[in-house]
Protein backbone atom coordinates (compact mmCIF):
# COMPACT_ATOMS: atom_id res chain seq x y z
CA UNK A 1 -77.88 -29.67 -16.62
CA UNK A 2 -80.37 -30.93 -14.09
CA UNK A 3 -79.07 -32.04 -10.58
CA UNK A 4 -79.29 -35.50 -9.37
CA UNK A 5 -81.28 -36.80 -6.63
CA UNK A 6 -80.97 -39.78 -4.69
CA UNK A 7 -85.08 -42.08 -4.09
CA UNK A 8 -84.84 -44.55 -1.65
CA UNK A 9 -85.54 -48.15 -3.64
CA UNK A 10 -89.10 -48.72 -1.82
CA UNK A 11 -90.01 -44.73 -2.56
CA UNK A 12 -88.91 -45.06 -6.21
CA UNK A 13 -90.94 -48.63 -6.77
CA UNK A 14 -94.11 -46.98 -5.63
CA UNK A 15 -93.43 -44.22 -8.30
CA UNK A 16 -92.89 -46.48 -11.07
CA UNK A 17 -95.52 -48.45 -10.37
CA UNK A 18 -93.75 -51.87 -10.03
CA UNK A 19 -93.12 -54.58 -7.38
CA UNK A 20 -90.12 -53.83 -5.38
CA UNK A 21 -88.72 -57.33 -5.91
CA UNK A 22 -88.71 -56.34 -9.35
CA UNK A 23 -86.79 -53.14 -8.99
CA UNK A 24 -83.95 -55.23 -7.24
CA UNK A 25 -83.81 -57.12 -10.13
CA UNK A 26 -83.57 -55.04 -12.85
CA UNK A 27 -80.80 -53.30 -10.59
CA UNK A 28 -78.81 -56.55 -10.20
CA UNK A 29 -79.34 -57.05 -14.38
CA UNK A 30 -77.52 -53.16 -14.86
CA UNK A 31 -81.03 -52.32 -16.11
CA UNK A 32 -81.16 -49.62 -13.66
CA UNK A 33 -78.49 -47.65 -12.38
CA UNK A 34 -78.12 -47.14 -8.49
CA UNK A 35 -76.14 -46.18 -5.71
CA UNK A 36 -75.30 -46.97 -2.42
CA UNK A 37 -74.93 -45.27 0.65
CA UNK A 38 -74.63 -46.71 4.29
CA UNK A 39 -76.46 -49.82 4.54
CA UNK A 40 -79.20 -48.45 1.49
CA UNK A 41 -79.36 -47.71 -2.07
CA UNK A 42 -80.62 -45.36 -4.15
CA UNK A 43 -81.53 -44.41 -7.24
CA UNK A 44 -80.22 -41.24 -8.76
CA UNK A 45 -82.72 -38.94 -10.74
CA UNK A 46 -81.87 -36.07 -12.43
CA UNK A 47 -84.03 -33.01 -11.83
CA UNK A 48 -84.34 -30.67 -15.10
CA UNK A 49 -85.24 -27.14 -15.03
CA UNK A 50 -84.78 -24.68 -12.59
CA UNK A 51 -85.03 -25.28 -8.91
CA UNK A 52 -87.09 -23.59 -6.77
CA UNK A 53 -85.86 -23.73 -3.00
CA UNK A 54 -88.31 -24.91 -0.09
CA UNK A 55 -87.08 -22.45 2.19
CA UNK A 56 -86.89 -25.01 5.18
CA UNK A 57 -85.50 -23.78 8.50
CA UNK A 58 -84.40 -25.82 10.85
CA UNK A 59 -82.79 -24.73 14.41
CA UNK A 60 -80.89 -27.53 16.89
CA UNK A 61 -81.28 -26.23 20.37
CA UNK A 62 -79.94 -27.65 23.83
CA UNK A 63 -80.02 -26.69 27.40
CA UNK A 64 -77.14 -28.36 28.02
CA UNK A 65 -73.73 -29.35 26.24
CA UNK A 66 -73.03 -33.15 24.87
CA UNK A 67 -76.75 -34.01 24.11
CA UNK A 68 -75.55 -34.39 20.01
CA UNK A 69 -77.01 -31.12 18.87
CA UNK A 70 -74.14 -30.60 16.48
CA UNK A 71 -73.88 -34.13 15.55
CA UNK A 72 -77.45 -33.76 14.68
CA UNK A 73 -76.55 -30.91 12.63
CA UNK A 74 -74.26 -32.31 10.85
CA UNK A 75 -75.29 -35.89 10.27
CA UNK A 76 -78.60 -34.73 9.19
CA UNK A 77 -76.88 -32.51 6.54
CA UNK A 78 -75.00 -34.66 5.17
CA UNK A 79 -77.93 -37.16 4.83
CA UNK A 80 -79.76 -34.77 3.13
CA UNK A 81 -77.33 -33.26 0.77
CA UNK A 82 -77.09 -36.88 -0.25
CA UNK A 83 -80.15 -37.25 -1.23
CA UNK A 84 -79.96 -34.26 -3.69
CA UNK A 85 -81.11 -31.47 -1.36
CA UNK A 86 -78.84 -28.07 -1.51
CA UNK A 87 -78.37 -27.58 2.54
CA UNK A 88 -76.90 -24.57 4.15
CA UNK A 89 -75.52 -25.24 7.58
CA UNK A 90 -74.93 -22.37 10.12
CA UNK A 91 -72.82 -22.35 13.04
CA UNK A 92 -74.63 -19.54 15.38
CA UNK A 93 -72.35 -21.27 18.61
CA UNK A 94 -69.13 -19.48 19.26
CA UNK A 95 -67.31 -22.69 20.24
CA UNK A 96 -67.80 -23.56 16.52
CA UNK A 97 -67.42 -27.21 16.98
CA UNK A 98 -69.45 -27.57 13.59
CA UNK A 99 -67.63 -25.99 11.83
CA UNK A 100 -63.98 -27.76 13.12
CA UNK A 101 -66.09 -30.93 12.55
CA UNK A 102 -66.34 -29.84 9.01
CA UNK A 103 -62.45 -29.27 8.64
CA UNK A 104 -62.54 -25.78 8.84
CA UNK A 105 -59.36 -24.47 10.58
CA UNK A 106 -61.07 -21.96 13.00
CA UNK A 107 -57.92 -19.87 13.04
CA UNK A 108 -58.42 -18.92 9.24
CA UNK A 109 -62.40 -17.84 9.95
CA UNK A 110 -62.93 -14.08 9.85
CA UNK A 111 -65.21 -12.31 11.56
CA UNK A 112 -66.94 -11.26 8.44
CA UNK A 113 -67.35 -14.91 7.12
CA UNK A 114 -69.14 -15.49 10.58
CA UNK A 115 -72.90 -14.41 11.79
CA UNK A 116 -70.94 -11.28 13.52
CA UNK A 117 -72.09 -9.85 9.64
CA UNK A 118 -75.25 -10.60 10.52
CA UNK A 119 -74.91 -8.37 13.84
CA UNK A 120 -73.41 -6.00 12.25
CA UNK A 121 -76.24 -5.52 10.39
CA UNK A 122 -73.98 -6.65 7.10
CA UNK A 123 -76.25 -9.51 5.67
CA UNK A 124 -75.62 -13.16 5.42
CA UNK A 125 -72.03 -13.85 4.63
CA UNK A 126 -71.71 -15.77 1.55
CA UNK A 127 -71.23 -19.24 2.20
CA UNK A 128 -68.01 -21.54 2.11
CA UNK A 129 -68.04 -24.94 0.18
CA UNK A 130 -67.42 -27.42 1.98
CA UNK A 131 -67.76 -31.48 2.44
CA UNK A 132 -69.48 -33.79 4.44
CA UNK A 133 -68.25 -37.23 3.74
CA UNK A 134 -67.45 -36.46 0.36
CA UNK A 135 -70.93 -34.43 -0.23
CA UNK A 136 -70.80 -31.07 -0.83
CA UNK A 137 -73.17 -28.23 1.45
CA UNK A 138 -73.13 -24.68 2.23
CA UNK A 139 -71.53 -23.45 5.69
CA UNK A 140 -71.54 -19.74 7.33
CA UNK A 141 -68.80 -20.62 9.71
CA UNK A 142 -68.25 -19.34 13.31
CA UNK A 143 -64.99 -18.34 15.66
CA UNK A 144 -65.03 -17.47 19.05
CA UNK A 145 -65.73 -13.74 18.49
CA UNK A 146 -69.42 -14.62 17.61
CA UNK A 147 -69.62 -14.61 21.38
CA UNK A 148 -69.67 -10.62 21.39
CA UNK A 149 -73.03 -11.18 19.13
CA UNK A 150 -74.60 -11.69 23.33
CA UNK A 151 -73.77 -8.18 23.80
CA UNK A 152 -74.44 -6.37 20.77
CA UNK A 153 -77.64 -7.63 20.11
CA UNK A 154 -79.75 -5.99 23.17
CA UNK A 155 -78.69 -2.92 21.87
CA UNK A 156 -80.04 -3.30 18.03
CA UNK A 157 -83.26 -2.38 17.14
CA UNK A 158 -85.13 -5.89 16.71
CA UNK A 159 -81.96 -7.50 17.41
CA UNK A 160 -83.72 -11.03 18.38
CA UNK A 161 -84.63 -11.37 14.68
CA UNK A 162 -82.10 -10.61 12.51
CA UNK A 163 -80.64 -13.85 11.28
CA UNK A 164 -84.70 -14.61 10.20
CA UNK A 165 -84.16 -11.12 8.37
CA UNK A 166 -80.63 -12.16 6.70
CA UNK A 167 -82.12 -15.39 5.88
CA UNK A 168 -84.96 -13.69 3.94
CA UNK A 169 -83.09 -10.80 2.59
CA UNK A 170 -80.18 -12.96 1.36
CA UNK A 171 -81.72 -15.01 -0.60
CA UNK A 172 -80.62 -18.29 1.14
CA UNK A 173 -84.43 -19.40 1.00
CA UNK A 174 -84.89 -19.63 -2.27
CA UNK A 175 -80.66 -21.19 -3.02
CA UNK A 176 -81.14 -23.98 -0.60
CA UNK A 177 -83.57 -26.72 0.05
CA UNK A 178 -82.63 -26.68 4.12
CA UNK A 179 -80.85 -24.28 5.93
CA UNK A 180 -79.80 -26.58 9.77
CA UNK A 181 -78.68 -23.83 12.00
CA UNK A 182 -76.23 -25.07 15.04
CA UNK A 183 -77.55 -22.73 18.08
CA UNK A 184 -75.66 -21.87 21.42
CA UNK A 185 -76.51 -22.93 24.58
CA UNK A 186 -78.65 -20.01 26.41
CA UNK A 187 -76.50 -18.80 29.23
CA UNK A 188 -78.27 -15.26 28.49
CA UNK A 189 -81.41 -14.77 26.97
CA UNK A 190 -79.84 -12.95 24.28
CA UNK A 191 -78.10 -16.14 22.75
CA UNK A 192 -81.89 -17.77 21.61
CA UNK A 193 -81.73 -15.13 18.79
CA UNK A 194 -81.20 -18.06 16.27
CA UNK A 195 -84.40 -19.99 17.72
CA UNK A 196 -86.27 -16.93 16.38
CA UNK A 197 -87.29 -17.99 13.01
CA UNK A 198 -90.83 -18.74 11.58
CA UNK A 199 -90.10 -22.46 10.74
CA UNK A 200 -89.08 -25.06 13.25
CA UNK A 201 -87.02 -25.28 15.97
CA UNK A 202 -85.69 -28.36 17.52
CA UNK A 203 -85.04 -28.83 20.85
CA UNK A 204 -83.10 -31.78 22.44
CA UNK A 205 -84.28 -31.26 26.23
CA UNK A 206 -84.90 -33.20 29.55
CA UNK A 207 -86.58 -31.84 32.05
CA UNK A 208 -84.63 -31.55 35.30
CA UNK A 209 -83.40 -28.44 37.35
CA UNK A 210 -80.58 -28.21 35.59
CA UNK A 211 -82.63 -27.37 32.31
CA UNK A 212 -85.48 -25.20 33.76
CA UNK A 213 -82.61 -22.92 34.88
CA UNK A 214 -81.09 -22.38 32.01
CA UNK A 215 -84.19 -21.46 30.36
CA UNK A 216 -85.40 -18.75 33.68
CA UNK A 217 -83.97 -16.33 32.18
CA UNK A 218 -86.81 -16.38 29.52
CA UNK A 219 -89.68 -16.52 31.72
CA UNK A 220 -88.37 -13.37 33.90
């Protein structure tokens, strides 16, 4: 079985070749089945065949707490995992507010489940399944002992780069369609280890002293 995935009306019109007008109304006759979500509908199409992943990498990065980094993280999964796309979502900060947000209780998260696998040169942890707003993603989970990964990881051998090596090794490129990882804030230089990928990173920054400080460290 294939796995359904949501076209915007106007996106969907222009690949069927017809007026969007008349989309609407062949939606209001039951003629065509669609869903809504938010203020917008959709209509659901079911892939067939296998699925080969994109591979997308996406990193949320901040100088400074409260600028909706994690809010990004999360409301831009769960936009895309409505739309079809399998997302991964990784916690890489150790105050693991993405992951509470998620209704994981952070008291239950082992180090194991956490990137502290990844430090320990273990691999990817498998994900957990969980929800966002009823839609279901992929999560690698953090606790507040992913704040030792600061310390270990000047002393590993290309330390800066091995979450883009677990993502590659794992697997994880090829299983999901985005993979939205929730960086720390970069006290130390050795906390931009989950900028360090070959795909994007996003940064939600504005200059002022406060920022340029936080990222001397880098420039030293």
């Amino acid at each position: 079985m294939g796995q359904a995935k949501l076209i915007p009306l106007p996106e969907y019109a222009r690949r069927a070749g017809i007026p969007l007008s008349t989309l609407r109304l062949h939606i209001r006759e039951g003629r065509i089945q669609a869903v809504r979500l938010g203020r917008y509908w959709y209509i659901p199409v079911e892939e067939k065949g296998k699925r080969e992943g994109k591979g997308r990498v996406f990193t949320l990065f901040t100088h400074a707490g409260g600028a909706g980094k994690t809010s990004l993280a999360r409301d831009l999964g769960f936009e895309l995992a409505s739309r079809g796309y399998r997302i991964l979502l990784v916690d890489a900060d150790p105050q693991a507010n993405l992951s509470a947000w998620l209704g994981v209780d952070l008291s239950e998260v082992e180090d194991r489940e956490t990137l502290l696998a990844v430090v320990e040169g273990k691999g990817l942890p498998e994900p957990r399944r969980v929800e966002v707003g009823g839609i279901p993603v992929g999560l690698v989970p953090a606790n507040m002992n992913l704040a030792m990964a600061e310390v270990v990881i000047p002393t590993k051998s290309l330390g800066m780069v091995l979450l883009r090596t677990a993502l590659m090794e794992s697997g994880a490129l090829e299983r999901y369609d985005f993979v939205l990882i929730d960086s720390p804030l970069p006290s130390v230089p050795s906390r931009v280890w989950p900028l360090l990928r070959e795909r994007v990173s996003w940064f939600r920054w504005k200059p002022a002293p406060r920022g340029f400080r936080r990222f001397a460290p880098w420039w030293r």
